[in-house]
N, C-alpha and C. Protein backbone atom coordinates (compact mmCIF):
# COMPACT_ATOMS: atom_id res chain seq x y z
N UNK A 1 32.50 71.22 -19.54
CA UNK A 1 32.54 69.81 -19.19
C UNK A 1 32.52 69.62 -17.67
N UNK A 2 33.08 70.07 -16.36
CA UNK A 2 33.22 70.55 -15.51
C UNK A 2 32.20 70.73 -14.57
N UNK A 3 31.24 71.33 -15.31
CA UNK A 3 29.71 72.04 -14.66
C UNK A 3 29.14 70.18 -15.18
N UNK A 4 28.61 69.91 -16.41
CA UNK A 4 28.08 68.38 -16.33
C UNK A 4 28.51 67.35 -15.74
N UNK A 5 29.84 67.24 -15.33
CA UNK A 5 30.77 66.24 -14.71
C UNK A 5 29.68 66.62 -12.62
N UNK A 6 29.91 67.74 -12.39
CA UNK A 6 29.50 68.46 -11.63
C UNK A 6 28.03 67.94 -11.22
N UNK A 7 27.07 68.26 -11.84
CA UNK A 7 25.52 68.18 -12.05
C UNK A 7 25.46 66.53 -12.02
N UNK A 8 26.01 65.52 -13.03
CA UNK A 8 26.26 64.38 -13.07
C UNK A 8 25.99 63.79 -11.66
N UNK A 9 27.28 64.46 -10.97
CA UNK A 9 27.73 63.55 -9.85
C UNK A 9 26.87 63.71 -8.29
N UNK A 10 26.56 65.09 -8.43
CA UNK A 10 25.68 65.69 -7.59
C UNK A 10 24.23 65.26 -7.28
N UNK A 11 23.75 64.26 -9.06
CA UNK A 11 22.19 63.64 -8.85
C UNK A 11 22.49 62.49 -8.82
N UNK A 12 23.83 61.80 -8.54
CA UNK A 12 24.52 60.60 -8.20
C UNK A 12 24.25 60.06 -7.14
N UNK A 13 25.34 61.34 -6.38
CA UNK A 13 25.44 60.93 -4.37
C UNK A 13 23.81 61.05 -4.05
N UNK A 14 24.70 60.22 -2.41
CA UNK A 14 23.29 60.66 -1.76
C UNK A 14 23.99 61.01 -0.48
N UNK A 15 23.28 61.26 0.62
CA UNK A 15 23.94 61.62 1.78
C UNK A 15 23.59 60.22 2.82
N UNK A 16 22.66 59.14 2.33
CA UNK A 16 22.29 58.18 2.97
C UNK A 16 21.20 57.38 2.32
N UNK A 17 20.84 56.61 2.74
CA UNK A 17 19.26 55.62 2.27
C UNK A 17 18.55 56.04 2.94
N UNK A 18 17.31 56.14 2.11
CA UNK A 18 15.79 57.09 2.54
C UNK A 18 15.54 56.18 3.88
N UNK A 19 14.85 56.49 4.40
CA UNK A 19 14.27 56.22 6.04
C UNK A 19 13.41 54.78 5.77
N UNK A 20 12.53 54.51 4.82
CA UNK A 20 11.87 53.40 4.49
C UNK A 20 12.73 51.95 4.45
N UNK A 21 14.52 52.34 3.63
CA UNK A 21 15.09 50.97 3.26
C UNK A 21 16.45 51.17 4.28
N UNK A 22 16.40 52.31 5.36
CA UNK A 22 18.07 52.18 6.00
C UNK A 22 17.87 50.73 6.56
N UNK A 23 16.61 50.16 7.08
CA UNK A 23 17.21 48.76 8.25
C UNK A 23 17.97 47.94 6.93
N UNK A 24 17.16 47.87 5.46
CA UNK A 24 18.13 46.79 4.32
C UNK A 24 19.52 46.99 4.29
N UNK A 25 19.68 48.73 4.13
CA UNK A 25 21.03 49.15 3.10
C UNK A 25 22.14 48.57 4.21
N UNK A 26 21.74 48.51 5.60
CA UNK A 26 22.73 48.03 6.85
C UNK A 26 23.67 46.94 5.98
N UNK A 27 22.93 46.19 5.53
CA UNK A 27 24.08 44.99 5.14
C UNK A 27 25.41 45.60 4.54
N UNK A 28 25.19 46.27 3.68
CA UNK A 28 26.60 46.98 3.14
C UNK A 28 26.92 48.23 3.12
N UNK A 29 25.77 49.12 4.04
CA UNK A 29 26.24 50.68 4.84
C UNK A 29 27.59 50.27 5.56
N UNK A 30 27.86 49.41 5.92
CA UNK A 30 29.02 49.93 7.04
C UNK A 30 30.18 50.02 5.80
N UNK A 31 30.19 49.32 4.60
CA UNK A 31 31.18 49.87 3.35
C UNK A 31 31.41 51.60 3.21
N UNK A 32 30.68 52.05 3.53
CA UNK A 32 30.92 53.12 3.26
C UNK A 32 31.75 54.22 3.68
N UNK A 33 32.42 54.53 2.76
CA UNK A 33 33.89 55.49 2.80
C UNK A 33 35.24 54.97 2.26
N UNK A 34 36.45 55.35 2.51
CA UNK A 34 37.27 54.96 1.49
C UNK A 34 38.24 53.98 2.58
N UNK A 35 38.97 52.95 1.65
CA UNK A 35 39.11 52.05 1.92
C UNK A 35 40.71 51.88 0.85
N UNK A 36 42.28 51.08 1.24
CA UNK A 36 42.95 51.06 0.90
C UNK A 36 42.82 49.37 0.11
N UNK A 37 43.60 48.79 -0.53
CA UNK A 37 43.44 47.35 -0.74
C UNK A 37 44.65 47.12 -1.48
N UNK A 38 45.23 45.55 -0.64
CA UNK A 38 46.38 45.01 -1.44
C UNK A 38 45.74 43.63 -1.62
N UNK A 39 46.09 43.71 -3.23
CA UNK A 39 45.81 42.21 -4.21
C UNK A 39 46.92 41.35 -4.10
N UNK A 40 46.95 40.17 -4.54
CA UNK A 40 47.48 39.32 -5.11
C UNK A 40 47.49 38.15 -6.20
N UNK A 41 47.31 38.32 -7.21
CA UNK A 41 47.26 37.38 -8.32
C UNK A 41 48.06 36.34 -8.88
N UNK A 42 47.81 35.38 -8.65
CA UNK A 42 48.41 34.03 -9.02
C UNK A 42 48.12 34.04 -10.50
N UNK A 43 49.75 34.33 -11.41
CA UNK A 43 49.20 33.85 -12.66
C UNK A 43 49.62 32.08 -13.48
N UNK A 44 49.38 32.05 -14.46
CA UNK A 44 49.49 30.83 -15.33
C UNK A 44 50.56 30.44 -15.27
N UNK A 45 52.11 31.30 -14.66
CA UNK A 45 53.26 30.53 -15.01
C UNK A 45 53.41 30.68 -13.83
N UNK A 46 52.81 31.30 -12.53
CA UNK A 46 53.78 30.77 -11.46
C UNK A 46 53.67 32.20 -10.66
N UNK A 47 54.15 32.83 -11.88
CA UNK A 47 54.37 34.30 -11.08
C UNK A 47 53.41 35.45 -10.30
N UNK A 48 53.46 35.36 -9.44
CA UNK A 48 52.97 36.58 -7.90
C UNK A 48 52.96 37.67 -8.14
N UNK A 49 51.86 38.43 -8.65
CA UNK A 49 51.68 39.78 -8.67
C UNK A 49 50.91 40.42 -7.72
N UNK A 50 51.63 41.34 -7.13
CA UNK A 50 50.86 42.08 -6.24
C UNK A 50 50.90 43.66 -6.28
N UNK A 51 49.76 44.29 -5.72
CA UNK A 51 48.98 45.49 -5.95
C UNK A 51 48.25 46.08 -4.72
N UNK A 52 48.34 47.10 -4.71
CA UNK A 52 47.92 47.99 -3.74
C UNK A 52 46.83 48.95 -4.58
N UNK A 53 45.85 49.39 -3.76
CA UNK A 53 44.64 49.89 -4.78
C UNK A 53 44.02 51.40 -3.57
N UNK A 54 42.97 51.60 -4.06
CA UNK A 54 41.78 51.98 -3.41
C UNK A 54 40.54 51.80 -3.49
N UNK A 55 39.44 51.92 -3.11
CA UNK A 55 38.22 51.81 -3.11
C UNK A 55 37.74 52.45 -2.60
N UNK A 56 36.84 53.83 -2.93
CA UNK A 56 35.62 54.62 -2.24
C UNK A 56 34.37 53.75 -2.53
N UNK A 57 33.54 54.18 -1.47
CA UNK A 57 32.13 53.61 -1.21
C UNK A 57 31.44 54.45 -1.00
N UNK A 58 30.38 54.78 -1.65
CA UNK A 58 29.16 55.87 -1.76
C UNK A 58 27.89 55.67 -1.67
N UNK A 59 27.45 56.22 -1.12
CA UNK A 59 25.91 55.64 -1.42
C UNK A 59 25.04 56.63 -2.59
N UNK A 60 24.53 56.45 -3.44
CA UNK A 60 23.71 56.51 -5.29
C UNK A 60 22.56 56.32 -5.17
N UNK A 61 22.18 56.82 -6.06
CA UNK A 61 20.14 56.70 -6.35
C UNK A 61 19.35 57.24 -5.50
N UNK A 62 19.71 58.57 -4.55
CA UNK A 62 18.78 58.69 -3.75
C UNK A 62 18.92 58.00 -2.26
N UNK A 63 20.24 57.40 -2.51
CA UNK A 63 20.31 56.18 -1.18
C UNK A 63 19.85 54.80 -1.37
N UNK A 64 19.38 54.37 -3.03
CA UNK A 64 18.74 53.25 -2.88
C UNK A 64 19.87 52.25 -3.13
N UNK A 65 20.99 52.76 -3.40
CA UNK A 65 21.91 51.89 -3.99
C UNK A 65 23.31 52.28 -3.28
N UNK A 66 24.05 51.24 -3.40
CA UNK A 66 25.81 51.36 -2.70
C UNK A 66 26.40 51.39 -4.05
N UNK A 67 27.49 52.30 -4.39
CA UNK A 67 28.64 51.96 -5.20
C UNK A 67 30.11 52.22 -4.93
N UNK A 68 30.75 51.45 -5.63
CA UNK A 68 32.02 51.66 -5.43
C UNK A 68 32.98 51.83 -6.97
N UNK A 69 34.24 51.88 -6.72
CA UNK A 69 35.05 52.23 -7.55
C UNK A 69 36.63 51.57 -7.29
N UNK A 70 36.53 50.48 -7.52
CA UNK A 70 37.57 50.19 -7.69
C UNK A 70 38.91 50.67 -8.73
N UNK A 71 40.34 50.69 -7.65
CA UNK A 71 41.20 51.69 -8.56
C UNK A 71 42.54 51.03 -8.20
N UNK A 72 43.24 49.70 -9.12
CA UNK A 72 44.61 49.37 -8.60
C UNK A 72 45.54 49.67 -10.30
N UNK A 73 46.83 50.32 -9.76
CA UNK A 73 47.06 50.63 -8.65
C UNK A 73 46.31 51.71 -7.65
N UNK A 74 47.07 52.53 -6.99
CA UNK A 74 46.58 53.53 -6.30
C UNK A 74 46.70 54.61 -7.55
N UNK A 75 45.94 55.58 -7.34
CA UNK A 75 46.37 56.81 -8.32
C UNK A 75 47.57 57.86 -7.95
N UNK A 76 48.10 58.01 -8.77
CA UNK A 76 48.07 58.64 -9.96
C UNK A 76 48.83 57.39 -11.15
N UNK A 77 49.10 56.47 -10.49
CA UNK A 77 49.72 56.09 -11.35
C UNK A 77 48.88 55.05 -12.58
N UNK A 78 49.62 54.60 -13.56
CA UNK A 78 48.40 54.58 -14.83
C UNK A 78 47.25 52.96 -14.07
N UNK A 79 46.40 52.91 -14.52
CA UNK A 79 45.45 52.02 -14.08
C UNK A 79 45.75 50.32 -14.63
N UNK A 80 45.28 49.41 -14.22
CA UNK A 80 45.46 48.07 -14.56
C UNK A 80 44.18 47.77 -14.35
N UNK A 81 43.32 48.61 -13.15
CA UNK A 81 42.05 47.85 -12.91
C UNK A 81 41.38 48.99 -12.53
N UNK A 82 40.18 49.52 -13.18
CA UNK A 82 39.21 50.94 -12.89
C UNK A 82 38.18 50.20 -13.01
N UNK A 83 37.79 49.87 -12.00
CA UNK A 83 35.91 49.42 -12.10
C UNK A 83 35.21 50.03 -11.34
N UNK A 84 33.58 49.33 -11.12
CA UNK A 84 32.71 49.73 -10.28
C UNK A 84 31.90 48.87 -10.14
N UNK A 85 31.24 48.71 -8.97
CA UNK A 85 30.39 47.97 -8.52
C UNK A 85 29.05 48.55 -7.85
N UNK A 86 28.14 47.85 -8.63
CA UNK A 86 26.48 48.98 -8.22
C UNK A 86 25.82 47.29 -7.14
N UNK A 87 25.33 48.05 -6.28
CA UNK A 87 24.65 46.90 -4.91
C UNK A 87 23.30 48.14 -4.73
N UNK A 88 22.34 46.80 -5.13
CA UNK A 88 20.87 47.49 -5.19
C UNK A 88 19.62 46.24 -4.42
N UNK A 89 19.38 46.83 -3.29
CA UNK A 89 18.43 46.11 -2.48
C UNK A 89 17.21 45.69 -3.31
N UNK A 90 17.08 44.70 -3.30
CA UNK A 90 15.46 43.95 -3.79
C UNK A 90 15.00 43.35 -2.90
N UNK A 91 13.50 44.08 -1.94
CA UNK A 91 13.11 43.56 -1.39
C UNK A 91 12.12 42.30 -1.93
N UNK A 92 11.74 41.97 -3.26
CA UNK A 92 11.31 40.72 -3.64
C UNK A 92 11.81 39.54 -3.48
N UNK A 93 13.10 39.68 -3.15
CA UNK A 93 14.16 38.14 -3.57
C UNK A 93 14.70 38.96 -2.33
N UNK A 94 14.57 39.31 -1.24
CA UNK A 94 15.23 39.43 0.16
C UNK A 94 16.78 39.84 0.11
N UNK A 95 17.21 40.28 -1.12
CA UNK A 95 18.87 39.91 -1.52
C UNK A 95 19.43 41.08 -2.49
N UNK A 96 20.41 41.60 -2.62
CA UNK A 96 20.95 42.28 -3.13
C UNK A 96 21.19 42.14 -4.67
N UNK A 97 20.69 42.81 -5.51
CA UNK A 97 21.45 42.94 -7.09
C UNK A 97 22.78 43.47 -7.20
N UNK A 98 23.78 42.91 -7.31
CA UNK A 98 25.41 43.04 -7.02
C UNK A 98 25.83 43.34 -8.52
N UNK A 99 25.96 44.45 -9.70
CA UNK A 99 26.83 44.46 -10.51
C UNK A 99 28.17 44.96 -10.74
N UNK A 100 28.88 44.15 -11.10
CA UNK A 100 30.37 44.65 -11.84
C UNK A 100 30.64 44.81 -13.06
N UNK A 101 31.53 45.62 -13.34
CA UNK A 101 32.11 46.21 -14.66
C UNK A 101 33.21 46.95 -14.32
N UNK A 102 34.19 46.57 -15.16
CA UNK A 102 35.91 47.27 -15.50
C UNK A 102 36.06 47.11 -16.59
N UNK A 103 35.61 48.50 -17.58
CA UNK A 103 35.78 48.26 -18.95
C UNK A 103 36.68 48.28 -19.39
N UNK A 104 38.09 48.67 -18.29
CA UNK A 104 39.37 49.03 -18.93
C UNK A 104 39.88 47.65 -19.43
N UNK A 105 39.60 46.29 -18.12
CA UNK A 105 39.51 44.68 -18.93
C UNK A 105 38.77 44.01 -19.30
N UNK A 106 37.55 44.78 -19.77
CA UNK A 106 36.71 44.39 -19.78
C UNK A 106 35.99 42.75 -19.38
N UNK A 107 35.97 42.86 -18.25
CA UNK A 107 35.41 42.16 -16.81
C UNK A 107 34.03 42.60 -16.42
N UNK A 108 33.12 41.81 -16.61
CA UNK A 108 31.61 42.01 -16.21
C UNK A 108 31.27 40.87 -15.09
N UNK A 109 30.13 40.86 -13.98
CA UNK A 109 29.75 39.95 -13.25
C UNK A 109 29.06 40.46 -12.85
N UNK A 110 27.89 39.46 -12.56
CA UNK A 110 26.38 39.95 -11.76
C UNK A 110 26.67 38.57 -10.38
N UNK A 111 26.26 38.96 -9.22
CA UNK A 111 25.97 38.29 -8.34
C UNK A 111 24.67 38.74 -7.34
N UNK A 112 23.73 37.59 -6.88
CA UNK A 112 23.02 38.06 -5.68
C UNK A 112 23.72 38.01 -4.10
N UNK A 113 23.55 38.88 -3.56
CA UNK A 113 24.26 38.94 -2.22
C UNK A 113 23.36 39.17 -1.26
N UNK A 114 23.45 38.32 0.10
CA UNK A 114 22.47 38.27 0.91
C UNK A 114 23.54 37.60 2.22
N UNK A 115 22.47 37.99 3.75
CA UNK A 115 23.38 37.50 4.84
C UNK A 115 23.18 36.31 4.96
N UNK A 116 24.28 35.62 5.93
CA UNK A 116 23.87 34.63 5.71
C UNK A 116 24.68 34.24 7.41
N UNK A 117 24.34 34.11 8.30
CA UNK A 117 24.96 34.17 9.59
C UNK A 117 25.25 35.51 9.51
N UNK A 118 26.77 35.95 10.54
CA UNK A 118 27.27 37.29 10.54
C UNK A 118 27.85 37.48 9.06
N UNK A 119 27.77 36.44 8.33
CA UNK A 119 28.58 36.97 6.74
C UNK A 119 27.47 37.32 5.89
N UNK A 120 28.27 38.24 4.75
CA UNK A 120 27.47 38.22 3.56
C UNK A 120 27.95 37.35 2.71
N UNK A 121 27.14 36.98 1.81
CA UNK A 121 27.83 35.92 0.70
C UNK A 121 27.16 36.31 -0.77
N UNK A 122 27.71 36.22 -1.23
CA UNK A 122 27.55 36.97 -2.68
C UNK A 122 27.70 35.95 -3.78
N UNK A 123 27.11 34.91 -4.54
CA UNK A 123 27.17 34.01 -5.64
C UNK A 123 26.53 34.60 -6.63
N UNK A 124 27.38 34.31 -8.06
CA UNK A 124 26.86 34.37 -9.30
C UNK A 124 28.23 34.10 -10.28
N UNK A 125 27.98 34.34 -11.50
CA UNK A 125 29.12 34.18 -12.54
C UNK A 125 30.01 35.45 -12.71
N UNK A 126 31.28 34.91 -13.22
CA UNK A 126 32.06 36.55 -13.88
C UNK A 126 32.02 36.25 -15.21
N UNK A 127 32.70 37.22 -15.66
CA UNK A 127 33.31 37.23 -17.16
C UNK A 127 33.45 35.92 -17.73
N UNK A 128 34.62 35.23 -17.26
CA UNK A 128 35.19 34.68 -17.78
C UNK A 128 34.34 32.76 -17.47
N UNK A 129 32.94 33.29 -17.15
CA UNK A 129 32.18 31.73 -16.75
C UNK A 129 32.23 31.02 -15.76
N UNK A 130 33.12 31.86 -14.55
CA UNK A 130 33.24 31.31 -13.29
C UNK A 130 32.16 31.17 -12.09
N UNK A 131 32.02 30.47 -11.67
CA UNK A 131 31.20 31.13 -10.39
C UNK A 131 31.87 31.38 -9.37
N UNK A 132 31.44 32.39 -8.86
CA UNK A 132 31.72 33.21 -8.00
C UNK A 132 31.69 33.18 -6.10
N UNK A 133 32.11 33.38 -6.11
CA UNK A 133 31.14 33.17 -4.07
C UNK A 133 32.46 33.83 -3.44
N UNK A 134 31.58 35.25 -2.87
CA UNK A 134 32.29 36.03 -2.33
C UNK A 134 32.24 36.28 -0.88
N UNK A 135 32.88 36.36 -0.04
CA UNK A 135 32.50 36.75 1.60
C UNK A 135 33.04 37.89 1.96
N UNK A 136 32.08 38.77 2.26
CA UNK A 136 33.16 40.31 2.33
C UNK A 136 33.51 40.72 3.80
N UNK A 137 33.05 39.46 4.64
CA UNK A 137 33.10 39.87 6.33
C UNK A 137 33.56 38.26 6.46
N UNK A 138 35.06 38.05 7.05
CA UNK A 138 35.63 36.96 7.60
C UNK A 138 36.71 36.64 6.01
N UNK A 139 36.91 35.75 6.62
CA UNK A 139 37.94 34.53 5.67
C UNK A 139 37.24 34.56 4.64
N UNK A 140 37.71 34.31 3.06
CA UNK A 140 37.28 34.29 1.80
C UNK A 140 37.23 32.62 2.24
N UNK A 141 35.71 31.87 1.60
CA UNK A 141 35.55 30.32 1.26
C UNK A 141 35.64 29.99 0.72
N UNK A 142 36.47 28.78 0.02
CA UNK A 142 36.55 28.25 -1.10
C UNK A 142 36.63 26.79 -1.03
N UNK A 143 35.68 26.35 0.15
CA UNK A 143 35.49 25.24 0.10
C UNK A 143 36.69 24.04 -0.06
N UNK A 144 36.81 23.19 -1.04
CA UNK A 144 38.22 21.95 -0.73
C UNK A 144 38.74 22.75 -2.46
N UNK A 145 38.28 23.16 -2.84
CA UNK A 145 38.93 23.70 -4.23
C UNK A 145 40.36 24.21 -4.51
N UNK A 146 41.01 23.80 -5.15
CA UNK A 146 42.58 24.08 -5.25
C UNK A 146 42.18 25.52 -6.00
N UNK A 147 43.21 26.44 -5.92
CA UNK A 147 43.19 27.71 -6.31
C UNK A 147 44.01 27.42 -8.11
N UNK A 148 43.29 28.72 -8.19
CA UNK A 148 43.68 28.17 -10.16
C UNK A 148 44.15 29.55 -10.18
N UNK A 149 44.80 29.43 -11.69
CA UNK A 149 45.97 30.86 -12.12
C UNK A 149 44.48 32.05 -12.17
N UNK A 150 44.77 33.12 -12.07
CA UNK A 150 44.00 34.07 -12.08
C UNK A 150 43.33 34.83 -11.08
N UNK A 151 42.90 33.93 -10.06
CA UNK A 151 42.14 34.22 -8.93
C UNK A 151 42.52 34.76 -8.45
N UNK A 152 42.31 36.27 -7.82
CA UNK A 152 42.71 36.99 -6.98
C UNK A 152 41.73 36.65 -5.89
N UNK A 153 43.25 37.03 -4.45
CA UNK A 153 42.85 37.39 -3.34
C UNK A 153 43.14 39.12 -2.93
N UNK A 154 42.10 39.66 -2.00
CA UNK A 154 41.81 40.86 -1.75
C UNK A 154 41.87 41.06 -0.31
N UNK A 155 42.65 42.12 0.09
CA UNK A 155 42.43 42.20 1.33
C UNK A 155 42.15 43.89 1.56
N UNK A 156 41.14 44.47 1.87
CA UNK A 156 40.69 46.10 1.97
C UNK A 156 41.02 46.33 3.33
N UNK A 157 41.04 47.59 3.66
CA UNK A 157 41.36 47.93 4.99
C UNK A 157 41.30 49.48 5.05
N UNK A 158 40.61 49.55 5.93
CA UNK A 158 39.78 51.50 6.07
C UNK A 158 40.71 51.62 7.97
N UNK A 159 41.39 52.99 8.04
CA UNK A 159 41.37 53.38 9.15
C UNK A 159 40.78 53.97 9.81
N UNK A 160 40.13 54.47 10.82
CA UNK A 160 39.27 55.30 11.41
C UNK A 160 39.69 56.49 12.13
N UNK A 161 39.91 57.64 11.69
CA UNK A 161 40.58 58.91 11.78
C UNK A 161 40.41 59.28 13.50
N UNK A 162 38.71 58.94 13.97
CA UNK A 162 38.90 59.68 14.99
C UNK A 162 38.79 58.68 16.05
N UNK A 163 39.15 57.31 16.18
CA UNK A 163 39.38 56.35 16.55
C UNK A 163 40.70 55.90 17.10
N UNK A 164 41.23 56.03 15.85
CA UNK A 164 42.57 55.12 15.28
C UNK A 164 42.69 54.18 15.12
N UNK A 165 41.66 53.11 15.08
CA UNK A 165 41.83 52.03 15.25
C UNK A 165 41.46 51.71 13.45
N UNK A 166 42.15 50.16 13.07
CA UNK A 166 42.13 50.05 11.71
C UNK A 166 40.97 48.62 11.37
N UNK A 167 40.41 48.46 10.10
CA UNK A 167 39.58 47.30 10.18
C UNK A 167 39.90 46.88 8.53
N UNK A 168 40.40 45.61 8.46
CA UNK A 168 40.89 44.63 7.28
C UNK A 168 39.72 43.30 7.51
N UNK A 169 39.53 43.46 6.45
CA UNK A 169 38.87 42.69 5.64
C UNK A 169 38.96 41.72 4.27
N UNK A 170 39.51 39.97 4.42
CA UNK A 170 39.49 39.85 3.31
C UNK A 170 38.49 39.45 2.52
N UNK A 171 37.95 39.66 0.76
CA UNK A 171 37.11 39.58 0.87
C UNK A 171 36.80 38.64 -1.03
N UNK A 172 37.77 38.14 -1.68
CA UNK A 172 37.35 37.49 -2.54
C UNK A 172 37.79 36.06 -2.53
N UNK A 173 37.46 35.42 -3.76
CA UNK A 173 38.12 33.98 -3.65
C UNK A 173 36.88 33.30 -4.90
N UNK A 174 37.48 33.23 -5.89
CA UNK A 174 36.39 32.24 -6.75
C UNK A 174 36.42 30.91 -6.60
N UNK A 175 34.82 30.15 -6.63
CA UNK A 175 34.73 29.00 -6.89
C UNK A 175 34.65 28.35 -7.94
């Protein structure tokens, strides 16, 4: 199992995006590498849950694609939220194919993501019939909309080893 897990993952990675699409993959190359994240969820009665996670960022397909892996809590301890997210450049529609899936809650969402000033912005539906609109660079927008039970806010944050310096990012908010 080991050796296929192995082989699997190996025609997975990539070491970068081919030379033809690096100026596209820029929009969400700088994601790449691992990244800490504390949630917060507003639920139906009131009560404040919060979570600390991780997120690696890889680049897939040869380089044609970004993924990630969302993981709260942090590991080892048992999971509440194991997903992933596949970001695949389409140069036809100038804009990113953004999918999600966490089968553990089972949570699905497709969004297109594209720049839009210095932000990216990411619209489409989730699971549960929402629309979506995500900003993964600056303040999450949510326009004059009162926040409803469920919605998580996200805040990621990667340190830079040979730097030291740290970079937070918040980056959800449904409309």
């Amino acid at each position: 199992m080991t050796k296929m897990i192995s082989t699997f993952l190996t025609a997975l990675g990539s070491e970068g995006p081919p030379a033809d699409r690096a100026k596209d993959m820029d929009l969400y190359g700088w994601l790449i590498g691992s990244w800490e994240m504390d949630t917060v969820r507003h639920l139906d009665d009131g009560t404040i849950q919060k979570w600390t996670g991780e997120i690696p960022f890889g680049w897939v397909l040869e380089g044609r694609a970004i993924q990630d892996i969302w993981i709260r809590p942090r590991r080892p301890a048992p999971s509440a939220m194991y997903g992933t997210t596949l970001r695949i450049f389409d140069p036809r529609i100038g804009g990113w194919h953004i999918i999600w899936a966490d089968p553990l809650n089972q949570d699905y969402s497709r969004q297109i993501g594209r720049a839009e000033g210095k932000d990216i912005v990411q619209i489409g539906d989730d699971s549960r019939g929402l629309k979506t609109r995500w900003r993964p660079q600056g303040p999450p927008h949510c326009g004059s909309r009162r926040r409803k039970a469920g919605d998580d806010i996200c805040q990621i944050r990667r340190s830079d080893p040979l730097t030291a310096r740290s970079q937070e990012i918040p980056i959800r908010c449904q409309e």
